[in-house]
C-alpha atoms as a PDB file:
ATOM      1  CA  UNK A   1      22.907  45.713  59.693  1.00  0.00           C
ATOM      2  CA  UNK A   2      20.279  43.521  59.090  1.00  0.00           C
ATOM      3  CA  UNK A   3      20.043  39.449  58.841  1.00  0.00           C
ATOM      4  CA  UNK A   4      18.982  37.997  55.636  1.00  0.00           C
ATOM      5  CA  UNK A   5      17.681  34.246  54.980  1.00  0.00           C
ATOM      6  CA  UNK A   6      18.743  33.498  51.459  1.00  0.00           C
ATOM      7  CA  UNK A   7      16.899  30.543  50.614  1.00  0.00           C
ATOM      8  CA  UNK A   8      17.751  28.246  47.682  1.00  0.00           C
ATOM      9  CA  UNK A   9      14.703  26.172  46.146  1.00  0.00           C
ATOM     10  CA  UNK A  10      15.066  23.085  44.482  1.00  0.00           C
ATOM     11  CA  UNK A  11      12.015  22.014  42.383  1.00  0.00           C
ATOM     12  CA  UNK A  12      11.383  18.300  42.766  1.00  0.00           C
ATOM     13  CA  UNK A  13      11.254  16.509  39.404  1.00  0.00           C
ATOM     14  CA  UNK A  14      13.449  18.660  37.200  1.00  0.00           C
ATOM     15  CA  UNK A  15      16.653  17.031  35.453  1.00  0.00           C
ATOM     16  CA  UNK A  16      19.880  16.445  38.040  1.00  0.00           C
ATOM     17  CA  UNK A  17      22.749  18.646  36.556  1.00  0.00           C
ATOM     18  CA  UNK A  18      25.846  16.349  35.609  1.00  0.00           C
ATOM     19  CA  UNK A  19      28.548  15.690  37.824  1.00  0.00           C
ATOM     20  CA  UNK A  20      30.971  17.986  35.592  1.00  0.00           C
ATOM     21  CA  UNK A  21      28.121  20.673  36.520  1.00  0.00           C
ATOM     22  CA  UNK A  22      27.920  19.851  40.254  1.00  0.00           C
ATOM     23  CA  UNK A  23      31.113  20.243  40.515  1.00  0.00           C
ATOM     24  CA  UNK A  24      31.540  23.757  39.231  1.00  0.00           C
ATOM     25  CA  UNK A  25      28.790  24.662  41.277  1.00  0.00           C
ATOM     26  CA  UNK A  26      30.558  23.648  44.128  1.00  0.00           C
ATOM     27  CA  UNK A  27      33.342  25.286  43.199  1.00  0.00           C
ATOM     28  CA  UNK A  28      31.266  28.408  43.119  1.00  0.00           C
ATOM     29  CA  UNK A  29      29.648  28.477  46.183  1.00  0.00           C
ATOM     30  CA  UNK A  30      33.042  28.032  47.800  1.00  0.00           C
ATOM     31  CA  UNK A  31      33.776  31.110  45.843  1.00  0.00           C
ATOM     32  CA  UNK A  32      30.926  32.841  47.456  1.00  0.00           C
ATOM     33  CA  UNK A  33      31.054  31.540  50.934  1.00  0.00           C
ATOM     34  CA  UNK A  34      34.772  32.587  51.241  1.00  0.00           C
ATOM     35  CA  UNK A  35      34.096  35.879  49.868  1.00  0.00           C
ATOM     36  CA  UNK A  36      31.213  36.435  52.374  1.00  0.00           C
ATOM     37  CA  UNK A  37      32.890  35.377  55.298  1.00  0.00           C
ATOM     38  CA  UNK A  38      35.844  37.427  54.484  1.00  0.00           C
ATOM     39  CA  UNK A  39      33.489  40.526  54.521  1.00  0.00           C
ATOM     40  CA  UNK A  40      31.824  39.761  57.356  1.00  0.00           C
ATOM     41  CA  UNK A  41      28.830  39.215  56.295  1.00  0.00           C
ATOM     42  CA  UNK A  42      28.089  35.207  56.545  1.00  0.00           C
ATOM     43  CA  UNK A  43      25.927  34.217  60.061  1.00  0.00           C
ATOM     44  CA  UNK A  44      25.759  30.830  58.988  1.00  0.00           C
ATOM     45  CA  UNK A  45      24.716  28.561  56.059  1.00  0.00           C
ATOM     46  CA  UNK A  46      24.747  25.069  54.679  1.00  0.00           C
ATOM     47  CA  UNK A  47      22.953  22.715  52.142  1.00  0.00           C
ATOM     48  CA  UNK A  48      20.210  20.408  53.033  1.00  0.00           C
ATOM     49  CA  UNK A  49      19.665  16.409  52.654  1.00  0.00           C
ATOM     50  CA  UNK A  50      16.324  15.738  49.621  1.00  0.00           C
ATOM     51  CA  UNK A  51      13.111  16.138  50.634  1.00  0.00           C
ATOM     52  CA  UNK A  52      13.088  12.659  51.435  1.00  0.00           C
ATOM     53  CA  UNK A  53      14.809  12.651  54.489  1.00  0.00           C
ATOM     54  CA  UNK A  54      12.368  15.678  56.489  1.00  0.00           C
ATOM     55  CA  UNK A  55      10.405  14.345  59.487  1.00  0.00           C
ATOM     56  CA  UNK A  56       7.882  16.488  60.460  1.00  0.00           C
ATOM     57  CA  UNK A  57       6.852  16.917  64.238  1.00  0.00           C
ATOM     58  CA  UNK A  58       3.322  18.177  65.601  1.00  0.00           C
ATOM     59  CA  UNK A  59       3.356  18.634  69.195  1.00  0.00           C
ATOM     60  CA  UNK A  60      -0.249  20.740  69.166  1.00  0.00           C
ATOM     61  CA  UNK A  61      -2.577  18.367  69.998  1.00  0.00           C
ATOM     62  CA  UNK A  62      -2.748  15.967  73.099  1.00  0.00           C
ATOM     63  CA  UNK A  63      -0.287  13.088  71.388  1.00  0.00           C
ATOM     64  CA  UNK A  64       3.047  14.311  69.551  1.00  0.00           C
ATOM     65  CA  UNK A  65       1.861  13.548  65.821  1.00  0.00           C
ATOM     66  CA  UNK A  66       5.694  12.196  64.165  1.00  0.00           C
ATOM     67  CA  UNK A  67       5.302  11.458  60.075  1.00  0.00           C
ATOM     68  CA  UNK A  68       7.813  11.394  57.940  1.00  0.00           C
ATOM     69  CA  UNK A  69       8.293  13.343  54.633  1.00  0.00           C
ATOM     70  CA  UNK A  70       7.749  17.210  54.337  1.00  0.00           C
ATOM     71  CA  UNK A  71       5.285  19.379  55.780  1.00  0.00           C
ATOM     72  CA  UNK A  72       4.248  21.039  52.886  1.00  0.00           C
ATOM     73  CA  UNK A  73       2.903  19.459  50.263  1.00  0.00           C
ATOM     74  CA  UNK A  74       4.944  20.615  46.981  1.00  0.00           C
ATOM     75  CA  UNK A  75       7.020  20.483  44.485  1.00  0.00           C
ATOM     76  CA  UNK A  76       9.451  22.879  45.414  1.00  0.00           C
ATOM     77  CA  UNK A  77      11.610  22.808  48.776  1.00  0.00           C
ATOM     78  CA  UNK A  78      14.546  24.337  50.481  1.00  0.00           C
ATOM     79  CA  UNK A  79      17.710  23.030  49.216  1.00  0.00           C
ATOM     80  CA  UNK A  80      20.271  25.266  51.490  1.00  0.00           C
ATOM     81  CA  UNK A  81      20.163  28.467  52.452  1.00  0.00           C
ATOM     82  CA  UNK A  82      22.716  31.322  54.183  1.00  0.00           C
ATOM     83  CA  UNK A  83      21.980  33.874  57.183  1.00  0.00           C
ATOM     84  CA  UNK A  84      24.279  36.898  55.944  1.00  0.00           C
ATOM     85  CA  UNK A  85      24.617  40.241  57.663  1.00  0.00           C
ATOM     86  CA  UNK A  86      23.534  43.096  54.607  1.00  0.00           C
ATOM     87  CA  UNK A  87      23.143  46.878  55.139  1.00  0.00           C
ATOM     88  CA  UNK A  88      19.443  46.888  53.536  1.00  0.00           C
ATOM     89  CA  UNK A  89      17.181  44.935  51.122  1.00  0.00           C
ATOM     90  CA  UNK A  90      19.564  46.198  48.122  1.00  0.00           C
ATOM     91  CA  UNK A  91      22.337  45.018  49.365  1.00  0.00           C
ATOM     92  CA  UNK A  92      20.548  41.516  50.300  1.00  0.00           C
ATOM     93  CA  UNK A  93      19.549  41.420  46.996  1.00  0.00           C
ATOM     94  CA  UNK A  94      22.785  41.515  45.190  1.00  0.00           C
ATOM     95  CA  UNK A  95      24.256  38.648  47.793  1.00  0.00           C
ATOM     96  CA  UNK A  96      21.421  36.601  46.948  1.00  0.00           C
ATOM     97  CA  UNK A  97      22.301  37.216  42.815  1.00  0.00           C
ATOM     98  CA  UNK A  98      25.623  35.943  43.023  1.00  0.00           C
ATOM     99  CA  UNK A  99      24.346  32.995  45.449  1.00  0.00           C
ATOM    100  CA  UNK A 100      21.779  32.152  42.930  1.00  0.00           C
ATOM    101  CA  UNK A 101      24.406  32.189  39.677  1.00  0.00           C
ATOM    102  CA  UNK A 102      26.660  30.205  42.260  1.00  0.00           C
ATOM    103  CA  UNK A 103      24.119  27.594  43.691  1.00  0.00           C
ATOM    104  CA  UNK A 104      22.479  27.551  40.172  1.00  0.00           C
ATOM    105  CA  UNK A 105      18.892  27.894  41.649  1.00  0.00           C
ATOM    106  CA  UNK A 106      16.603  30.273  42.945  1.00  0.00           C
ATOM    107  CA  UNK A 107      17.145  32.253  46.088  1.00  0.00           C
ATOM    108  CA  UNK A 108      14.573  33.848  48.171  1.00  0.00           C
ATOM    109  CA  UNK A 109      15.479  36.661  50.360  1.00  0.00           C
ATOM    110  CA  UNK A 110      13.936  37.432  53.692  1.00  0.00           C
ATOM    111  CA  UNK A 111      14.944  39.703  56.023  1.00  0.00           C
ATOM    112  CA  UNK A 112      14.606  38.260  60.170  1.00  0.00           C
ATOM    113  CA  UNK A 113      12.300  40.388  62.102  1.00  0.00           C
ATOM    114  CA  UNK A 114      14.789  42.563  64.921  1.00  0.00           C
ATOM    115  CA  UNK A 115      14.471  42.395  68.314  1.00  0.00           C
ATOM    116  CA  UNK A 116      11.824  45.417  68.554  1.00  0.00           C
ATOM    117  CA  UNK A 117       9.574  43.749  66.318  1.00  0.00           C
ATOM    118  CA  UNK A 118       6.573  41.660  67.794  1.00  0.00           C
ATOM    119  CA  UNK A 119       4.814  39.200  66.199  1.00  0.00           C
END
């Protein structure tokens, strides 16, 4: 099996679903988390604070460079994301379909490189 990042982007600006809507979506990804763990499949997973709240640290040059804010410069960010354990891409693909109906946002799938991969 291979491990998946499924990656759920928020887009910075558009309208904040209502709190009837939040909640179903929580609901949901409850749903999807139990099913996942039950089937082995979840690694690990978990939303993330806004935007806002990133710190970025640059340890490249001589002084460690600390700013707050994102790294990249954009309107759309990570929101949460899962590591899940899938068979192949196809497989990936339909987790990441029910995440995204779940979550109610975009998910990006990408696989980890395995241990016999170089950079």
């Amino acid at each position: 099996m291979t491990l998946y990042l499924l990656s759920v982007h928020m887009v910075e600006g558009e309208e904040v679903p209502s709190d009837d809507e939040m909640q179903r979506r929580f609901k949901a990804v409850d749903e999807f988390n139990t099913k996942i763990l039950a089937s082995g499949q979840w690694v690990f997973g978990g939303g993330l604070y806004p935007v806002d709240t990133a710190t970025v640290v640059d340890a490249t040059g001589p002084e460690v460079l600390v700013t707050d804010g994102p790294f990249a410069e954009a309107k759309e960010h990570i929101g949460g994301f899962w590591v899940l354990r899938a068979d192949d891409l196809d497989a990936a693909m339909k987790l990441a379909t029910e995440a995204s109906g779940a979550c109610g946002g975009p998910v990006e799938v990408r696989p980890f490189q395995d241990d016999t991969e170089t950079l």
